[in-house]
N, C-alpha and C. Protein backbone atom coordinates (compact mmCIF):
# COMPACT_ATOMS: atom_id res chain seq x y z
N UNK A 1 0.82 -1.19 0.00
CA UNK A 1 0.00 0.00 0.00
C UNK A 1 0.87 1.25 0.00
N UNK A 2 2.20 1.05 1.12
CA UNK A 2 2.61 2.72 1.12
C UNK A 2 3.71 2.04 0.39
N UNK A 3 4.37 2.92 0.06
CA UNK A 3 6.15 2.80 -0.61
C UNK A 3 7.01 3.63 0.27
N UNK A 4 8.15 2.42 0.39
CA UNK A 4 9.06 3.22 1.47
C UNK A 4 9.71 4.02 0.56
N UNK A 5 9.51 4.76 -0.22
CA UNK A 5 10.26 5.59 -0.96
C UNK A 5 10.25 6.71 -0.21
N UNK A 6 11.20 7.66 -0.38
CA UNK A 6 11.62 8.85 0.45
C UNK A 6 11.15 9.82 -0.51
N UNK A 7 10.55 10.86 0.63
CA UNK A 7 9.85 12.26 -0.24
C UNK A 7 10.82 12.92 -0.51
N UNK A 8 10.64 13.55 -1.97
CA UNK A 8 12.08 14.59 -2.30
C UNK A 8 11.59 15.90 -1.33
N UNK A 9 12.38 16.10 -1.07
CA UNK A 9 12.29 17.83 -0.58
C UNK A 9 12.95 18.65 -1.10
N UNK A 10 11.93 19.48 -1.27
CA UNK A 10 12.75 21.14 -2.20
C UNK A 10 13.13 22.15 -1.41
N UNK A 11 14.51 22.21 -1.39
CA UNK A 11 14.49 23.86 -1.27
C UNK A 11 14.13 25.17 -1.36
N UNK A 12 13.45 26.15 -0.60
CA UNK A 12 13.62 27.02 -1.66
C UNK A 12 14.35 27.89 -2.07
N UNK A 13 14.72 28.29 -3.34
CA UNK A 13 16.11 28.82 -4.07
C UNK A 13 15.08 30.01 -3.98
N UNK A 14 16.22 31.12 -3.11
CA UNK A 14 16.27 32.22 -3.16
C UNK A 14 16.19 32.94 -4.66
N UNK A 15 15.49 34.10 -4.31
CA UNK A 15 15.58 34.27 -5.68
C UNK A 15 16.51 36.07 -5.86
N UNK A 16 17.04 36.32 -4.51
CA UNK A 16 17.75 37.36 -4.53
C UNK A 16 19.06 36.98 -4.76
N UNK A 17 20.24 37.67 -5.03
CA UNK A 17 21.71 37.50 -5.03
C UNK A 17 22.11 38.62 -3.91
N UNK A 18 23.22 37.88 -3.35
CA UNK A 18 23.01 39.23 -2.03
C UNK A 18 24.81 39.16 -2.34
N UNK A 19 25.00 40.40 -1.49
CA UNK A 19 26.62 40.86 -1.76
C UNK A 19 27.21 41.62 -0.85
N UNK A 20 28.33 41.27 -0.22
CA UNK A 20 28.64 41.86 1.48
C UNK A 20 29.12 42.71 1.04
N UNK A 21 28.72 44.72 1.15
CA UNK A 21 29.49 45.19 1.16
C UNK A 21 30.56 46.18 1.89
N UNK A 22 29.82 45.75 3.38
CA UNK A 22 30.95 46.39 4.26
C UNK A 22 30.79 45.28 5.59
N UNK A 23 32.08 45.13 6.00
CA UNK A 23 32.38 44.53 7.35
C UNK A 23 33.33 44.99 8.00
N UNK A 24 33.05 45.33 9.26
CA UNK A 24 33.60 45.90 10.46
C UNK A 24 34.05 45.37 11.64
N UNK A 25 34.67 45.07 12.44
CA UNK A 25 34.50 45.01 13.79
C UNK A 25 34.12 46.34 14.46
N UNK A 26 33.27 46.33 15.42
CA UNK A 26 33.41 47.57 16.45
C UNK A 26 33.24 46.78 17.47
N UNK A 27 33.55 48.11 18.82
CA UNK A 27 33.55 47.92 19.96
C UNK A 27 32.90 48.39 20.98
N UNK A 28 32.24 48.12 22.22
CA UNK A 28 32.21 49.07 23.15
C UNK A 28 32.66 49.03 24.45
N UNK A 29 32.70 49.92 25.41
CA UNK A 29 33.71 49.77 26.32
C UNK A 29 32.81 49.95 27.21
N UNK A 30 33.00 48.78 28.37
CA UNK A 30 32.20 48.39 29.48
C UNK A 30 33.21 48.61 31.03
N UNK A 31 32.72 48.08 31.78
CA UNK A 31 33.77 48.11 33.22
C UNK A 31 34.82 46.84 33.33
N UNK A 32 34.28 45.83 32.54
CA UNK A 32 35.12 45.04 32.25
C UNK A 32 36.11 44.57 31.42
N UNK A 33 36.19 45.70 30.19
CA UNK A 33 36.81 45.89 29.14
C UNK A 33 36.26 46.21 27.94
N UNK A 34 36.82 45.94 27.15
CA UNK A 34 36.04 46.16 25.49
C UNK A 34 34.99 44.49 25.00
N UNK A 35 33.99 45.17 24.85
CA UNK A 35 32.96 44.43 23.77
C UNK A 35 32.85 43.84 22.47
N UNK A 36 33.55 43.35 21.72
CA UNK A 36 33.79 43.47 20.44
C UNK A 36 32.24 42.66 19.82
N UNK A 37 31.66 43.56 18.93
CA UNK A 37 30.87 42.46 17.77
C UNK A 37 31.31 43.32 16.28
N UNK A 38 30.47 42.38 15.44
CA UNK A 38 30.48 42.47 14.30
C UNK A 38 29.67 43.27 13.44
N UNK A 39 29.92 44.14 12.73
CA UNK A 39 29.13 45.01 12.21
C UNK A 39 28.79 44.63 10.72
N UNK A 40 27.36 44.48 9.93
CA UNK A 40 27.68 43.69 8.04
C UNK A 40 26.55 44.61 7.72
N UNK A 41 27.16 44.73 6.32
CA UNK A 41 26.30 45.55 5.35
C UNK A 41 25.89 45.12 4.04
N UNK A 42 25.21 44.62 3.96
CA UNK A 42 24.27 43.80 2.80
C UNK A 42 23.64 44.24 1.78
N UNK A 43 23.33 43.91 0.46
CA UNK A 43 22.95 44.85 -0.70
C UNK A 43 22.23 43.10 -1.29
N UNK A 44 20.95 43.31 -1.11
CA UNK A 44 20.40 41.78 -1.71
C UNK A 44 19.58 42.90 -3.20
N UNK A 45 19.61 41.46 -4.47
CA UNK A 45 19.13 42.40 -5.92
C UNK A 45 18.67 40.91 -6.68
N UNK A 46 17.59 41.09 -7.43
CA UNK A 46 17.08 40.01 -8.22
C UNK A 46 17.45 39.94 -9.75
N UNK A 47 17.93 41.24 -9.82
CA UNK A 47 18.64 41.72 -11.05
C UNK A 47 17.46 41.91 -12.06
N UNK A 48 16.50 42.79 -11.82
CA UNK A 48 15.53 42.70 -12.56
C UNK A 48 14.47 43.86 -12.08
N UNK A 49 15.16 44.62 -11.47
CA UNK A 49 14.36 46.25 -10.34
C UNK A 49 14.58 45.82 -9.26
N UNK A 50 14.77 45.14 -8.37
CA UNK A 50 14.39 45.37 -7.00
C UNK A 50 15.75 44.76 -5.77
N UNK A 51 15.88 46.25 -5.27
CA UNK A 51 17.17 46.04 -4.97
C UNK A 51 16.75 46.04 -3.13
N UNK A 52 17.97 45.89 -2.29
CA UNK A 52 17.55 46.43 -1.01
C UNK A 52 18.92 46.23 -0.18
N UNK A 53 18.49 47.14 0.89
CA UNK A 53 20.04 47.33 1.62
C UNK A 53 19.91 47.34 3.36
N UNK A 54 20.95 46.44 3.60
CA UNK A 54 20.29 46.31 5.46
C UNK A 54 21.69 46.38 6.36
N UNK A 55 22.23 46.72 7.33
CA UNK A 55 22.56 47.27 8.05
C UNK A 55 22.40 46.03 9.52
N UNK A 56 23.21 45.31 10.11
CA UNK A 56 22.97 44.61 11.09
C UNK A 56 24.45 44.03 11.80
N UNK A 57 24.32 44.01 13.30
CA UNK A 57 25.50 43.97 13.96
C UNK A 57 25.27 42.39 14.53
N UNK A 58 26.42 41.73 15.30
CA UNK A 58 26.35 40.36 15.44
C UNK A 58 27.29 39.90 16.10
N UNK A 59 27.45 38.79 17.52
CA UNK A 59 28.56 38.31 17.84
C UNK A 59 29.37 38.09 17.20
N UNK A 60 29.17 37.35 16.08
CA UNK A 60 29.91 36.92 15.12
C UNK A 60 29.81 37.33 13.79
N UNK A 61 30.58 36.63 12.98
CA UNK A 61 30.50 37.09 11.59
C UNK A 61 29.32 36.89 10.77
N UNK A 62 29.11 35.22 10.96
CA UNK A 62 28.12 34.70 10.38
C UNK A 62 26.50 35.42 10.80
N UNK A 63 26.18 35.62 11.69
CA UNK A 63 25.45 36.03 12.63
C UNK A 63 24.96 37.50 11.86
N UNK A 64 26.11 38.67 11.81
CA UNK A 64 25.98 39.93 11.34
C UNK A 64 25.69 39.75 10.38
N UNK A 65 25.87 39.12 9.69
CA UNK A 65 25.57 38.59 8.02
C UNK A 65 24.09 38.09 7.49
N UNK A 66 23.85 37.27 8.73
CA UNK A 66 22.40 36.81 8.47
C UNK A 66 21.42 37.72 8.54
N UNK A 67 21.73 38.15 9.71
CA UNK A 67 20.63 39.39 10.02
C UNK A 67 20.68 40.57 8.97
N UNK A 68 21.82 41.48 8.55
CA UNK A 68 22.02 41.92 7.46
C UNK A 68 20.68 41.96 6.22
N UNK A 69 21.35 40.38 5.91
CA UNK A 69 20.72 39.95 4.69
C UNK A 69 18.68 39.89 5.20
N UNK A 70 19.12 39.65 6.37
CA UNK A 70 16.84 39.72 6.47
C UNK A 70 16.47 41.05 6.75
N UNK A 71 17.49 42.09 7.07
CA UNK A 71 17.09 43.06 7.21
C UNK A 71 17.22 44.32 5.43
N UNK A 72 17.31 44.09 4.95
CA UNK A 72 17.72 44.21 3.69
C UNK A 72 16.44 43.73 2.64
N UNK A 73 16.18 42.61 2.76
CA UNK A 73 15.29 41.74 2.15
C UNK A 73 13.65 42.24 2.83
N UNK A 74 13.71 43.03 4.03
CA UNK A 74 12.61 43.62 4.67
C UNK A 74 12.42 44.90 3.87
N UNK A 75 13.76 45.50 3.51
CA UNK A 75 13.66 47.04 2.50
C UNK A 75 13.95 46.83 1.34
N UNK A 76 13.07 46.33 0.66
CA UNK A 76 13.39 45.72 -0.83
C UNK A 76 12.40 47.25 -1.23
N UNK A 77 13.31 47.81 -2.44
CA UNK A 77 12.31 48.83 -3.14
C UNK A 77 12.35 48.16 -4.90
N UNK A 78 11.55 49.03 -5.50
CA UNK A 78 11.40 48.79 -6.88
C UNK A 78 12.38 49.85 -7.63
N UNK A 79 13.22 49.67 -8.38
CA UNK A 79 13.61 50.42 -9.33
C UNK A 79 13.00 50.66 -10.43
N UNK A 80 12.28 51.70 -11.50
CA UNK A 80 12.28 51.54 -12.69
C UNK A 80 13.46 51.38 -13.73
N UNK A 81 13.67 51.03 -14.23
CA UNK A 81 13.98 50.78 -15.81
C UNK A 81 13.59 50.99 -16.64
N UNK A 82 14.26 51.89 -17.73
CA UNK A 82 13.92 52.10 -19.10
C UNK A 82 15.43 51.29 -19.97
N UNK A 83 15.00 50.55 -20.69
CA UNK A 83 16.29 49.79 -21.96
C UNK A 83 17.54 49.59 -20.83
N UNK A 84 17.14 49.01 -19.37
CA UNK A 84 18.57 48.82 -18.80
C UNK A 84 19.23 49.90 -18.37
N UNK A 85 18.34 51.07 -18.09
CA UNK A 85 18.98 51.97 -17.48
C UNK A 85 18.14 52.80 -17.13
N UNK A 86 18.27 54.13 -16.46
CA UNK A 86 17.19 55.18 -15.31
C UNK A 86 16.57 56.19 -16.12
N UNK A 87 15.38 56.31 -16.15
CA UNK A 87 14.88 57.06 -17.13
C UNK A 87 15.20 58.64 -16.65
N UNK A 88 15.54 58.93 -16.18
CA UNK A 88 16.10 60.50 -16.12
C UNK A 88 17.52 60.93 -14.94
N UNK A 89 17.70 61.59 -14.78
CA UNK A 89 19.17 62.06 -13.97
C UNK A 89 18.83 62.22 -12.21
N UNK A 90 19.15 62.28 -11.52
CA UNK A 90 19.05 62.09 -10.05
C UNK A 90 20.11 62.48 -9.15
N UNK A 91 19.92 63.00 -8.12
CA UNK A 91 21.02 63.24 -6.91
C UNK A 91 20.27 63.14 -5.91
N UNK A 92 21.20 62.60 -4.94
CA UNK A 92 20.40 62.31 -3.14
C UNK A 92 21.92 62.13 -2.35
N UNK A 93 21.36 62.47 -1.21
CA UNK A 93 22.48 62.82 -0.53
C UNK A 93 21.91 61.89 1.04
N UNK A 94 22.91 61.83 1.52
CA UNK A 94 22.86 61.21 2.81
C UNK A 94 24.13 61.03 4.04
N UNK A 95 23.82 61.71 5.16
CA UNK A 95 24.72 62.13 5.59
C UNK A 95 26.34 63.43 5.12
N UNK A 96 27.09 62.61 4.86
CA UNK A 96 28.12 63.50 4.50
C UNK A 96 28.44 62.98 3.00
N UNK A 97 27.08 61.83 2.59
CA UNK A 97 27.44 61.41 1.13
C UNK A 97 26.73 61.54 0.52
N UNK A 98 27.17 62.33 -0.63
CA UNK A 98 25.99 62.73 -2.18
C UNK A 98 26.33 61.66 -3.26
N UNK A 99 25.09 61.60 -4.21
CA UNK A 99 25.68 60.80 -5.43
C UNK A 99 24.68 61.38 -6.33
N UNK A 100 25.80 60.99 -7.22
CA UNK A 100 24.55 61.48 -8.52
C UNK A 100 24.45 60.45 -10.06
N UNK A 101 23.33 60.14 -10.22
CA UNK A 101 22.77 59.01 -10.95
C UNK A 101 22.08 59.73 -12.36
N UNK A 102 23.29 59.02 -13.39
CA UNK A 102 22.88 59.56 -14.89
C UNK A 102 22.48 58.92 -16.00
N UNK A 103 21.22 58.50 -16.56
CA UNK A 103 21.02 57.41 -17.48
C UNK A 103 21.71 57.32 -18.74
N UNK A 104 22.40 56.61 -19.00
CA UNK A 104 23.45 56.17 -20.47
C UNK A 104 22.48 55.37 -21.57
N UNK A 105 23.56 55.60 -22.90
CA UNK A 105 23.10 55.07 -23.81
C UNK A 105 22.86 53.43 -23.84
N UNK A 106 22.47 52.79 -24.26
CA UNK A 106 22.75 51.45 -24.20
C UNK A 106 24.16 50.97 -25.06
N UNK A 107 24.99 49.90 -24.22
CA UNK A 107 26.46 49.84 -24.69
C UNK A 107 27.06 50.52 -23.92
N UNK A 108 26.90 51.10 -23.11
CA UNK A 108 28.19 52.39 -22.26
C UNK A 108 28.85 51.40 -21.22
N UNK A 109 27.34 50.89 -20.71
CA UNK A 109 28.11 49.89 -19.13
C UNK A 109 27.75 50.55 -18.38
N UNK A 110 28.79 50.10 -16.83
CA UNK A 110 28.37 50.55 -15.78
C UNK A 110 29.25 51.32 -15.68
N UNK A 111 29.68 52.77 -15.46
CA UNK A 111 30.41 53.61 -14.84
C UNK A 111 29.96 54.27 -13.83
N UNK A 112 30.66 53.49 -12.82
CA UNK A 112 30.60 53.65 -11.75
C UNK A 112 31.20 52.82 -10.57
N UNK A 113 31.55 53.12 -9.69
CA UNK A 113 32.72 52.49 -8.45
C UNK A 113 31.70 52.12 -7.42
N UNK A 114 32.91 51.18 -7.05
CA UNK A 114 32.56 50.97 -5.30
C UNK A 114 31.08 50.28 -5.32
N UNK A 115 30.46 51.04 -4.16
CA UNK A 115 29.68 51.06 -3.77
C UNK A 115 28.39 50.92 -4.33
N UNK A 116 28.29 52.35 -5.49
CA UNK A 116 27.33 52.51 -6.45
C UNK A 116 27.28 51.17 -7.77
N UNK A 117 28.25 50.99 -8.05
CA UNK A 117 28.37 49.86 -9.14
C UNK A 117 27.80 48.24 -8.13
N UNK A 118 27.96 48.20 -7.29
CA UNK A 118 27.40 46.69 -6.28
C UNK A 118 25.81 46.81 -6.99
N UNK A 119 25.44 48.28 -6.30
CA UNK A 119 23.42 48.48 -6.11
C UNK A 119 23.25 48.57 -7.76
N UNK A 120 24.06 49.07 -8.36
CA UNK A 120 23.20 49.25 -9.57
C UNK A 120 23.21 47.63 -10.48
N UNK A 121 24.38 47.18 -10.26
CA UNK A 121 24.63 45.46 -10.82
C UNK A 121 23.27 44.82 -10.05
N UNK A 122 23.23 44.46 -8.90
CA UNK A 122 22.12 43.81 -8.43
C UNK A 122 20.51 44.42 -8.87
N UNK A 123 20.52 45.93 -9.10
CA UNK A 123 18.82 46.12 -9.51
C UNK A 123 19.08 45.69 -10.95
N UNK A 124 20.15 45.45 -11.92
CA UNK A 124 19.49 45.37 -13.20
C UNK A 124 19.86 46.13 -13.94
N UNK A 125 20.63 47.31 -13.37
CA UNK A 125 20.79 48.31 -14.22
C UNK A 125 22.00 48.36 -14.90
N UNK A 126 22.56 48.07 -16.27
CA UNK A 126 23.39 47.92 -17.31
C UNK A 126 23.95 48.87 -17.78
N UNK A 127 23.43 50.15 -17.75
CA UNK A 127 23.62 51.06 -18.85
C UNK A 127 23.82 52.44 -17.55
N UNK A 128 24.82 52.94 -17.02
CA UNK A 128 24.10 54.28 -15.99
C UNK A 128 26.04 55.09 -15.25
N UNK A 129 25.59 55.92 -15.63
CA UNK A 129 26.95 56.99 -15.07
C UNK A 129 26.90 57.56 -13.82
N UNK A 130 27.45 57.44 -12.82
CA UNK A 130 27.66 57.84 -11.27
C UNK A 130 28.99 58.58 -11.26
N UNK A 131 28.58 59.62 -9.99
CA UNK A 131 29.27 60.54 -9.57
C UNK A 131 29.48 60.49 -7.95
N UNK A 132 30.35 60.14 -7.33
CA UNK A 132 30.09 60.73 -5.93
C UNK A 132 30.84 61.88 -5.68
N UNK A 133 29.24 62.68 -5.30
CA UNK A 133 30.15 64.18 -4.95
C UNK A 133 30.72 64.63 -3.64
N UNK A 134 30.27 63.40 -2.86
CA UNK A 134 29.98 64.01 -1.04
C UNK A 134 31.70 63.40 -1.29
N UNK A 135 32.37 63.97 0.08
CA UNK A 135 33.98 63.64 0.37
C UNK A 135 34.29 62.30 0.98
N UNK A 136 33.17 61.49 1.26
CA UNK A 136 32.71 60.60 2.24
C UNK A 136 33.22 59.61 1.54
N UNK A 137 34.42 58.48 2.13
CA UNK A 137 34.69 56.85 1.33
C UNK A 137 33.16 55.73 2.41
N UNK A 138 32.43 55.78 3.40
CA UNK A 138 31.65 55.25 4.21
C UNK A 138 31.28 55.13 3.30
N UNK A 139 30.98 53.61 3.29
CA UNK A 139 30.11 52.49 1.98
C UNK A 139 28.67 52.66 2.86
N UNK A 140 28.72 52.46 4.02
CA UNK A 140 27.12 52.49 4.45
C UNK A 140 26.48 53.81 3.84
N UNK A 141 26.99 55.08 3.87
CA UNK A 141 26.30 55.80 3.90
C UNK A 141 26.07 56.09 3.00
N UNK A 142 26.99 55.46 1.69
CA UNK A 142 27.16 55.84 0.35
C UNK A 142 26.28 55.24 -0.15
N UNK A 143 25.99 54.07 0.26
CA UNK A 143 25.16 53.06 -0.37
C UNK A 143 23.53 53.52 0.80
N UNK A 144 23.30 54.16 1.60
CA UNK A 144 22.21 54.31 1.78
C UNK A 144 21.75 55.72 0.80
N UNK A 145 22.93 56.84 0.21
CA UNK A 145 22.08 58.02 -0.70
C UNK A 145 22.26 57.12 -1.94
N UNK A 146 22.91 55.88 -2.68
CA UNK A 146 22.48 55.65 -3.48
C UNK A 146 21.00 54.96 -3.56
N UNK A 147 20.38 54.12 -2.75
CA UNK A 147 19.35 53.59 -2.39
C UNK A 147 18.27 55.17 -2.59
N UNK A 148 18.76 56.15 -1.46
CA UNK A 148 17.64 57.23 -1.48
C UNK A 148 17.45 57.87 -2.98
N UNK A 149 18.64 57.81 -3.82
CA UNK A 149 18.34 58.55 -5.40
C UNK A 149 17.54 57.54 -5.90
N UNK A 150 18.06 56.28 -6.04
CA UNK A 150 16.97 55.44 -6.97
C UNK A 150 15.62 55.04 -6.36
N UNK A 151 15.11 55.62 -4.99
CA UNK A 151 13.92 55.67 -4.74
C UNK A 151 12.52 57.17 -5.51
N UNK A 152 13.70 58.27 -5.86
CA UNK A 152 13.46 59.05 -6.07
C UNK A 152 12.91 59.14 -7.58
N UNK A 153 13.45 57.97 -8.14
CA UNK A 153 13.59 57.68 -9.46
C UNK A 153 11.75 57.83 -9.90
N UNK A 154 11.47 58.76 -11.06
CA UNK A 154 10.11 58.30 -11.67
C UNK A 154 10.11 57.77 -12.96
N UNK A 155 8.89 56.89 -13.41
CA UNK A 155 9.24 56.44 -14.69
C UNK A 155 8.73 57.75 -15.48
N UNK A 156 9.27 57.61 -16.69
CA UNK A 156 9.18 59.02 -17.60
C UNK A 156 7.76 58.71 -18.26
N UNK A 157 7.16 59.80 -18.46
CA UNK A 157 5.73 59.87 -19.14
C UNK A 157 5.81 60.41 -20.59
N UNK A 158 5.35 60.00 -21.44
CA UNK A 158 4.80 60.31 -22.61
C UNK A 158 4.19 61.44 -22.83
N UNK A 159 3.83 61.94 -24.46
CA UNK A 159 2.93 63.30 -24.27
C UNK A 159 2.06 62.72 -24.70
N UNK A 160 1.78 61.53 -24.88
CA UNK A 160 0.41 61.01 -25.37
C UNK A 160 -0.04 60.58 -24.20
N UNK A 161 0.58 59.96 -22.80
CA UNK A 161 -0.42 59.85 -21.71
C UNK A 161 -0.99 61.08 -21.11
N UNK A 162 -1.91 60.99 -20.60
CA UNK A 162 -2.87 62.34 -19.94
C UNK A 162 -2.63 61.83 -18.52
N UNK A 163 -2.33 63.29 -17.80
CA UNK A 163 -2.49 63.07 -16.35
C UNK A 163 -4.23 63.23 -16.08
N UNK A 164 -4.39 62.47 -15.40
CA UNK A 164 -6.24 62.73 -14.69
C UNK A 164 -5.96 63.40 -13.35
């Protein structure tokens, strides 16, 4: 009647790609000495609009990492796309870091460093020219005004659509 056959079990395959891009130790100082944990900064992207970025500390490495990545995956936004790249020009700033986000031809690539080239590879975006203007090398903060420009992002309208 039954079959001892074994049930397959599936995984499920994530469907984000995630990418560490800052790790730290910090510390804090108690009566008994210094505290050390782990500080991780996470950039999860489906490569297809939707990017997100999380911020999480941890005894350990593994630990800062996990949390990171669920906290990240909690701030997932939508990017638009036009042909693989941002339908109009953008700047956002955050903290002591500005950036500024410029849509390219198709064929140009990604120009752009660091930080900005991680978020824009993971949303999808192929084609796009970055600037950082703020003095700031902080990947967190860099990577939270790049997050705030491409939230800012609208898709471009037509003159044949009508606003109501």
């Amino acid at each position: 009647m039954f079959n001892n056959r074994r049930r397959k079990t599936f995984e499920k395959k994530d469907e984000f790609d995630s990418k560490l891009l800052d790790l730290a130790r910090v510390m804090r100082m108690t009566a008994g000495g210094r505290r050390f944990r782990f500080r991780a900064g996470v950039v999860v992207g489906d490569k297809k609009g939707k990017i997100g970025f999380g911020v999480a500390k941890g005894a350990d490495v593994a630990q800062a990492v996990e949390k990171a990545t669920r906290v990240a995956k909690r701030n997932i936004i939508l990017v638009p796309t036009i042909n693989e790249t941002i339908p109009h020009q953008v700047e956002a700033k955050y903290g002591a870091a500005e950036v500024m986000l410029k849509p390219q031809a198709k064929g140009r690539g990604l120009v752009a460093g660091g930080t900005v080239r991680t978020i824009c590879s993971l949303a999808g975006i192929r084609n796009i020219s970055s600037k950082k203007i703020g003095r700031t090398s902080n990947k967190i903060n860099n990577a939270k005004a790049t997050i705030s420009a491409l939230k800012k992002l609208k898709y471009a309208t037509t003159s044949t659509e009508t606003k109501s």
